[in-house]
C-alpha atoms as a PDB file:
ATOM      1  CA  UNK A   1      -3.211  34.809   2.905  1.00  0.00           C
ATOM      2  CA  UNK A   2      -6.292  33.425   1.218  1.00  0.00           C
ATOM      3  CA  UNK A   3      -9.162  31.905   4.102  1.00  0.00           C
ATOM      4  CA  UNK A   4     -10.564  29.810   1.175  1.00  0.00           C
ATOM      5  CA  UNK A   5      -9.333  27.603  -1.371  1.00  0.00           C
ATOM      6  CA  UNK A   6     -10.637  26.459  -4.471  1.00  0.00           C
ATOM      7  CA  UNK A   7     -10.893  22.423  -4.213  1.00  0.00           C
ATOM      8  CA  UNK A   8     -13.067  21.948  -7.409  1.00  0.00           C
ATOM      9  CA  UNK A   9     -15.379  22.226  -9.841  1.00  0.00           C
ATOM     10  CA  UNK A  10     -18.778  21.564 -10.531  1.00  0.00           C
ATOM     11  CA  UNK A  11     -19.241  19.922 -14.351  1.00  0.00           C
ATOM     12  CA  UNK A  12     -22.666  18.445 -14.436  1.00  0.00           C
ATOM     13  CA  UNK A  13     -25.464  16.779 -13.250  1.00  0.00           C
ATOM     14  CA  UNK A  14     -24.983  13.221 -12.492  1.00  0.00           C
ATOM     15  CA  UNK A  15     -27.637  11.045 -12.863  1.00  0.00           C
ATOM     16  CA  UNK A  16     -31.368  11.799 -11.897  1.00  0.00           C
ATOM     17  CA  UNK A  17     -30.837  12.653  -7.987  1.00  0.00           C
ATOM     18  CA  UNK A  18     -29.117  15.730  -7.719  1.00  0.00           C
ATOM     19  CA  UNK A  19     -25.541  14.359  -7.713  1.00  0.00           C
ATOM     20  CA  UNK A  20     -22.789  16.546  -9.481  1.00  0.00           C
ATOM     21  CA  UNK A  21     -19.902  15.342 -11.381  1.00  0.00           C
ATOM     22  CA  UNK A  22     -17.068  17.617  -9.722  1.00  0.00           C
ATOM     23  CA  UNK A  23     -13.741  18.131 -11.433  1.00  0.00           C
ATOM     24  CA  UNK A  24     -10.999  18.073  -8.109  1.00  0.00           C
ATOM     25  CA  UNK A  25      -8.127  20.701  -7.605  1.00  0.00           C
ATOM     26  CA  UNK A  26      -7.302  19.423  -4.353  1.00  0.00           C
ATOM     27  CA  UNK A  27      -4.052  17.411  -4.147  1.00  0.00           C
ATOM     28  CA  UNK A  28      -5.573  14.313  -2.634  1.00  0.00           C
ATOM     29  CA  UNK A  29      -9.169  13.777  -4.723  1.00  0.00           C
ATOM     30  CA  UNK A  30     -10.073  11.024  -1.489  1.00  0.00           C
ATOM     31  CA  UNK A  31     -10.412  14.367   0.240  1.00  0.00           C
ATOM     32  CA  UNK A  32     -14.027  14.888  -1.050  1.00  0.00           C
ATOM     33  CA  UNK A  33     -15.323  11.913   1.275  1.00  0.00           C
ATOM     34  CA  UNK A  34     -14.078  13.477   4.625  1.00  0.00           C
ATOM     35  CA  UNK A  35     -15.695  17.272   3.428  1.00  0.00           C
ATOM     36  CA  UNK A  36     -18.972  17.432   4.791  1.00  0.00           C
ATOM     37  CA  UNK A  37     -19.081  21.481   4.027  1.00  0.00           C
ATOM     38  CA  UNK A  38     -18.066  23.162   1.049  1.00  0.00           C
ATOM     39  CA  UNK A  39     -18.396  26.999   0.638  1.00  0.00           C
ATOM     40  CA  UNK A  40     -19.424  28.451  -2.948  1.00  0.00           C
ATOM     41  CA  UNK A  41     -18.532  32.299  -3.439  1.00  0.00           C
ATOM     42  CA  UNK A  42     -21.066  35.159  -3.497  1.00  0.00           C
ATOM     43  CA  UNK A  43     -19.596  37.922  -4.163  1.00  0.00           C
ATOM     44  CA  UNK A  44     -17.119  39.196  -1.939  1.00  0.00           C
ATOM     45  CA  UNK A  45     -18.162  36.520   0.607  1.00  0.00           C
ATOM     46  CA  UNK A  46     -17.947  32.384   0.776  1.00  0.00           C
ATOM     47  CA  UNK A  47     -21.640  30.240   1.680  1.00  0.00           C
ATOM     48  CA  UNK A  48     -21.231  27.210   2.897  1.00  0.00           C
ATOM     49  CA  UNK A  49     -22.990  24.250   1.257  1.00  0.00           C
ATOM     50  CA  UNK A  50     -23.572  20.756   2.412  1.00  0.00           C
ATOM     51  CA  UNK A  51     -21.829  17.820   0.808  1.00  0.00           C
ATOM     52  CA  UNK A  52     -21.869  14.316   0.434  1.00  0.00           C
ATOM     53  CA  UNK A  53     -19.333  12.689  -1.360  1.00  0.00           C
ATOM     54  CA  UNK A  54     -20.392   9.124  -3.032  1.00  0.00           C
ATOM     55  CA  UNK A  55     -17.084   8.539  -4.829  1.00  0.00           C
ATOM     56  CA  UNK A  56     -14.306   8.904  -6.724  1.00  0.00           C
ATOM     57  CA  UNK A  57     -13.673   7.394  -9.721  1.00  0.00           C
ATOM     58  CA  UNK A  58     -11.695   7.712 -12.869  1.00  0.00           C
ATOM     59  CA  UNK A  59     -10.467  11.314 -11.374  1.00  0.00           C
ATOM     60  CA  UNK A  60     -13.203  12.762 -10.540  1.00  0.00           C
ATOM     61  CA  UNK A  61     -15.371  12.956  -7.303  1.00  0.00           C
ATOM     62  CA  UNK A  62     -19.198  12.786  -7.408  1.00  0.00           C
ATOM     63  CA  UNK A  63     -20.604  14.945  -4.485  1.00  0.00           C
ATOM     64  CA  UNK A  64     -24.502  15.935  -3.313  1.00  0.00           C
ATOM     65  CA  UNK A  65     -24.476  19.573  -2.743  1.00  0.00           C
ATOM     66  CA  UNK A  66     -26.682  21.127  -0.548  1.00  0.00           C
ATOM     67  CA  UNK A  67     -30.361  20.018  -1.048  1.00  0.00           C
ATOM     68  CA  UNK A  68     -30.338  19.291  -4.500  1.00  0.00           C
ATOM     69  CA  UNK A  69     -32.509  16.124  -4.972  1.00  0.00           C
ATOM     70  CA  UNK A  70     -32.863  16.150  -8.695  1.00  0.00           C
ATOM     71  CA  UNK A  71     -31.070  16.413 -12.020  1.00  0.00           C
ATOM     72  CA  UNK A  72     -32.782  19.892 -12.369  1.00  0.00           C
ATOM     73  CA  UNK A  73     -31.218  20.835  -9.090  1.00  0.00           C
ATOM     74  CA  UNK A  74     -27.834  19.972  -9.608  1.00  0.00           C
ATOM     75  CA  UNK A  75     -28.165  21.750 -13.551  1.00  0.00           C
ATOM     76  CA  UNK A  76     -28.332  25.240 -11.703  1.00  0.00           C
ATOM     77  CA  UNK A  77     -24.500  24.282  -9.908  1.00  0.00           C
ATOM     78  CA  UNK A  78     -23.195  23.515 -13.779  1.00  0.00           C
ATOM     79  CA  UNK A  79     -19.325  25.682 -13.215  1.00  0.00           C
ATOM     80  CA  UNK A  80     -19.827  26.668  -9.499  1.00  0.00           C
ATOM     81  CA  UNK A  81     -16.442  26.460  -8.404  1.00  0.00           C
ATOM     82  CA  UNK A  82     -16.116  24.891  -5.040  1.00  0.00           C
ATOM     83  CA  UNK A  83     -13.695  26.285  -1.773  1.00  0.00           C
ATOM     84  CA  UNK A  84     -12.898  24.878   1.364  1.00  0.00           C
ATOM     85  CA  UNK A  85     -11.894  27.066   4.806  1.00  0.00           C
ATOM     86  CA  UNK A  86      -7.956  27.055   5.492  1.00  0.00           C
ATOM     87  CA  UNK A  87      -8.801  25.528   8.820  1.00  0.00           C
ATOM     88  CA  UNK A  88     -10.116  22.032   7.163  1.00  0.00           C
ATOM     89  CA  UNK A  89      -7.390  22.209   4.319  1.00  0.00           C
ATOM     90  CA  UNK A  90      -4.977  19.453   4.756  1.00  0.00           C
ATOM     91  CA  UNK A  91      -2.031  20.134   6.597  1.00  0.00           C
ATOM     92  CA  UNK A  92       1.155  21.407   4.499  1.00  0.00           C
ATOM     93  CA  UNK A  93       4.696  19.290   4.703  1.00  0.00           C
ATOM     94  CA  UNK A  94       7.723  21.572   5.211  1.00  0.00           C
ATOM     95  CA  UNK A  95       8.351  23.216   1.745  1.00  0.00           C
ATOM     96  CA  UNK A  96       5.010  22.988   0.477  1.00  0.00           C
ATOM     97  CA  UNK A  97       2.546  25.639  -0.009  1.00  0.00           C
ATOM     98  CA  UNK A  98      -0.729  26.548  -1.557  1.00  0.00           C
ATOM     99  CA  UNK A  99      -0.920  27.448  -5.273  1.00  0.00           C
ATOM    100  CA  UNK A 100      -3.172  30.308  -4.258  1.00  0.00           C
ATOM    101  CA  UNK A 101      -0.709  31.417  -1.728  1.00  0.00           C
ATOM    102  CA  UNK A 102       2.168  31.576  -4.494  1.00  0.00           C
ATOM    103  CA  UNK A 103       0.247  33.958  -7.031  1.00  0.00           C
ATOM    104  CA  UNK A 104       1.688  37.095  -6.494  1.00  0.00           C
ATOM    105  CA  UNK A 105       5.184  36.223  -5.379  1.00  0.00           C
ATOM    106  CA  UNK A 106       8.125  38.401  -7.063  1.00  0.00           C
ATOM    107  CA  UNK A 107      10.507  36.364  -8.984  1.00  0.00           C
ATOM    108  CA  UNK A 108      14.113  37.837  -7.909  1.00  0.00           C
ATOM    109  CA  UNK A 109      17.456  36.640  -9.266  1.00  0.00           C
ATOM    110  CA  UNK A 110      20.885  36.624  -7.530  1.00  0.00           C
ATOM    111  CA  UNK A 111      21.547  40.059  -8.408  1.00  0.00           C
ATOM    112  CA  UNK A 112      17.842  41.192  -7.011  1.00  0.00           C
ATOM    113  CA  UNK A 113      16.815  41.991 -10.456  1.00  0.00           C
ATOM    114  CA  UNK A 114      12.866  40.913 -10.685  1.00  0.00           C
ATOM    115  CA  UNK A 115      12.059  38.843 -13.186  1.00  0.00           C
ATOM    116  CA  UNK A 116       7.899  39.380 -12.874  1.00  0.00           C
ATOM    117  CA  UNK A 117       4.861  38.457 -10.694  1.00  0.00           C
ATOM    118  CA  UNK A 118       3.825  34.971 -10.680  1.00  0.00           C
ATOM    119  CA  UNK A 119      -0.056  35.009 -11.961  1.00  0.00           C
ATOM    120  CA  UNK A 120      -0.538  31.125 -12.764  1.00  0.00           C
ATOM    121  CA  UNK A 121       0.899  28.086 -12.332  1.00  0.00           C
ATOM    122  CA  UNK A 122       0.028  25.610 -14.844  1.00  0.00           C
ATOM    123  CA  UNK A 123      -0.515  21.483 -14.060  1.00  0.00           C
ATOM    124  CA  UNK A 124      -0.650  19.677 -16.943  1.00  0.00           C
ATOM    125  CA  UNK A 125       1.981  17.394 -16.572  1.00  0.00           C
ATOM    126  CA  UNK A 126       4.568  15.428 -14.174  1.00  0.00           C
ATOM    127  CA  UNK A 127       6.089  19.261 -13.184  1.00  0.00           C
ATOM    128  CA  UNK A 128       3.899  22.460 -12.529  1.00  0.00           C
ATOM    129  CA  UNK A 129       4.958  25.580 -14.697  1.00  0.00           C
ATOM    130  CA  UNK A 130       4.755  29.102 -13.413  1.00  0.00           C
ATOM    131  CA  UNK A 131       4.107  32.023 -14.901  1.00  0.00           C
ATOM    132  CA  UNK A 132       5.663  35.383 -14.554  1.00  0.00           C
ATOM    133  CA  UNK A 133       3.934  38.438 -16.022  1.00  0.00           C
ATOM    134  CA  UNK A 134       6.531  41.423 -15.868  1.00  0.00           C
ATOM    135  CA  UNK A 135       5.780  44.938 -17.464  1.00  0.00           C
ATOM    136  CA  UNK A 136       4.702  43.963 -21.406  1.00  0.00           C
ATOM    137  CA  UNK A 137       6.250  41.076 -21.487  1.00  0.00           C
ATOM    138  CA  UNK A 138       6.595  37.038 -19.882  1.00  0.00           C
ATOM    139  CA  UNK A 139       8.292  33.933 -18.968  1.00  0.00           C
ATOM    140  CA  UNK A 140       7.102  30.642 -18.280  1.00  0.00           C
ATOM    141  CA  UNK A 141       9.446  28.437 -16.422  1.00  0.00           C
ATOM    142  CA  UNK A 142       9.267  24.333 -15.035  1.00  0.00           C
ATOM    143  CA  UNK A 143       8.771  25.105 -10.918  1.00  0.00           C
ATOM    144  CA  UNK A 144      12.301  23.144 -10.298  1.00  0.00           C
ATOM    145  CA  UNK A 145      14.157  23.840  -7.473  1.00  0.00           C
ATOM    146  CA  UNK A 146      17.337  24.119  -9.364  1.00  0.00           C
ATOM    147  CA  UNK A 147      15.520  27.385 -10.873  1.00  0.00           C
ATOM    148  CA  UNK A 148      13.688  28.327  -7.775  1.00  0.00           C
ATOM    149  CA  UNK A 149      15.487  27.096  -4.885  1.00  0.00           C
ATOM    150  CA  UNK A 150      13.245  28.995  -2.281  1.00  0.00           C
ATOM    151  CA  UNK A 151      10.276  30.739  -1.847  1.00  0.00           C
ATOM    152  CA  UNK A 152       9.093  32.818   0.749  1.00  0.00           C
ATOM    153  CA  UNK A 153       4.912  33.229   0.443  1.00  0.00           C
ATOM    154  CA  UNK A 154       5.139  35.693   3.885  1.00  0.00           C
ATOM    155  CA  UNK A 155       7.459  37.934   2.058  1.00  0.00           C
ATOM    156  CA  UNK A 156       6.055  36.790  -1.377  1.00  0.00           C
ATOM    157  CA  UNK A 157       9.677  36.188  -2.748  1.00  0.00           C
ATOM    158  CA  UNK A 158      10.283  33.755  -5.468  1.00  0.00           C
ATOM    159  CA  UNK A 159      14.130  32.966  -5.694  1.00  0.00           C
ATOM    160  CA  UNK A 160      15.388  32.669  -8.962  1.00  0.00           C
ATOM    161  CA  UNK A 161      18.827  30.803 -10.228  1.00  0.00           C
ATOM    162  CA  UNK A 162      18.787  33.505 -13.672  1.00  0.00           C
ATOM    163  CA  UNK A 163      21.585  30.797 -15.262  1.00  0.00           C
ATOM    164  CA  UNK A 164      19.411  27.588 -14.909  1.00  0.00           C
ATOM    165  CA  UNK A 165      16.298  29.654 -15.703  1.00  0.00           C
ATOM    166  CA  UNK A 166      17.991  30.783 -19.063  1.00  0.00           C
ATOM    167  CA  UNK A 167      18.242  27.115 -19.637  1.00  0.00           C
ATOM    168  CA  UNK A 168      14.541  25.792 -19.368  1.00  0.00           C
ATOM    169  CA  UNK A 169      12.568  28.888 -19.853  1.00  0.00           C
ATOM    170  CA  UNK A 170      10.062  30.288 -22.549  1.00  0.00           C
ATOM    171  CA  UNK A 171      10.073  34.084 -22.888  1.00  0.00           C
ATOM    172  CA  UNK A 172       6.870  36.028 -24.076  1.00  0.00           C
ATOM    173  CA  UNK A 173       7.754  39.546 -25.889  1.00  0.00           C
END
């Protein structure tokens, strides 16, 4: 599993102080007021970084990173995406799990055939959409539970229903 998870990123400069307009991928965008350290990647490795959260408004959560004190400052974190440890993520319901903890499950159907790895999972709308990648080719599929009634990120098994998945899925060639 994944230590660090990717809660956001930085879009601009806001204002004159060194505040940054930050674009959340956490669940709960409140979240941002209770994180008093962030970690930024380097590398192979994650720094942590101080932060202050003002608000969140309209989306979007507007955070004081480290020392920066002016717009200048805040300029130089324009697309650093932002990560928090495991161990101050919020805590998981039974049957949820991480997104990042899901990319690289096998999709398997009743009959163990393997419909692809899952590289992405899209959210643009009310229902997330994963995306298989298999040998050349694709499918992109709604993440119901009628066409994935289980999934198993320790053995990184995605079960598939093939019938309902016939039924709502888009097939790359």
């Amino acid at each position: 599993m994944i230590d660090y998870l990717m809660i956001g990123e930085v879009l601009k400069p806001q204002g004159i102080k060194g505040e940054c307009k930050i674009k959340p991928y956490a669940a709960n965008h409140d979240d941002f007021r209770r994180w008093k350290t962030l970690y930024v990647k380097q590398g192979e490795s994650y720094a942590p970084i101080k932060a202050r959260c003002s608000r969140v408004h309209d989306g979007f959560a507007y955070v004081t990173l480290g020392e920066c004190a002016s717009m200048e400052d805040a300029e130089k974190l324009r697309g650093t995406q932002l990560y928090i440890d495991r161990a101050h993520a919020n805590h998981l319901e039974e049957d949820e799990v991480y997104i990042s903890d899901l990319i690289g499950c096998e999709g398997i159907d009743e009959e163990g055939k393997s419909i692809g790895v899952l590289t992405e999972v899209l959210q643009h709308g009310v229902v997330d959409v994963y995306v298989f990648k298999a040998r050349g080719s694709g499918v992109m599929a709604p993440a119901l539970k009628a066409v994935f009634p289980t999934v198993d990120v320790a053995a990184k098994r995605i079960a598939v229903v093939r019938e309902k998945l016939e039924e709502v899925a888009v097939w790359e060639d």
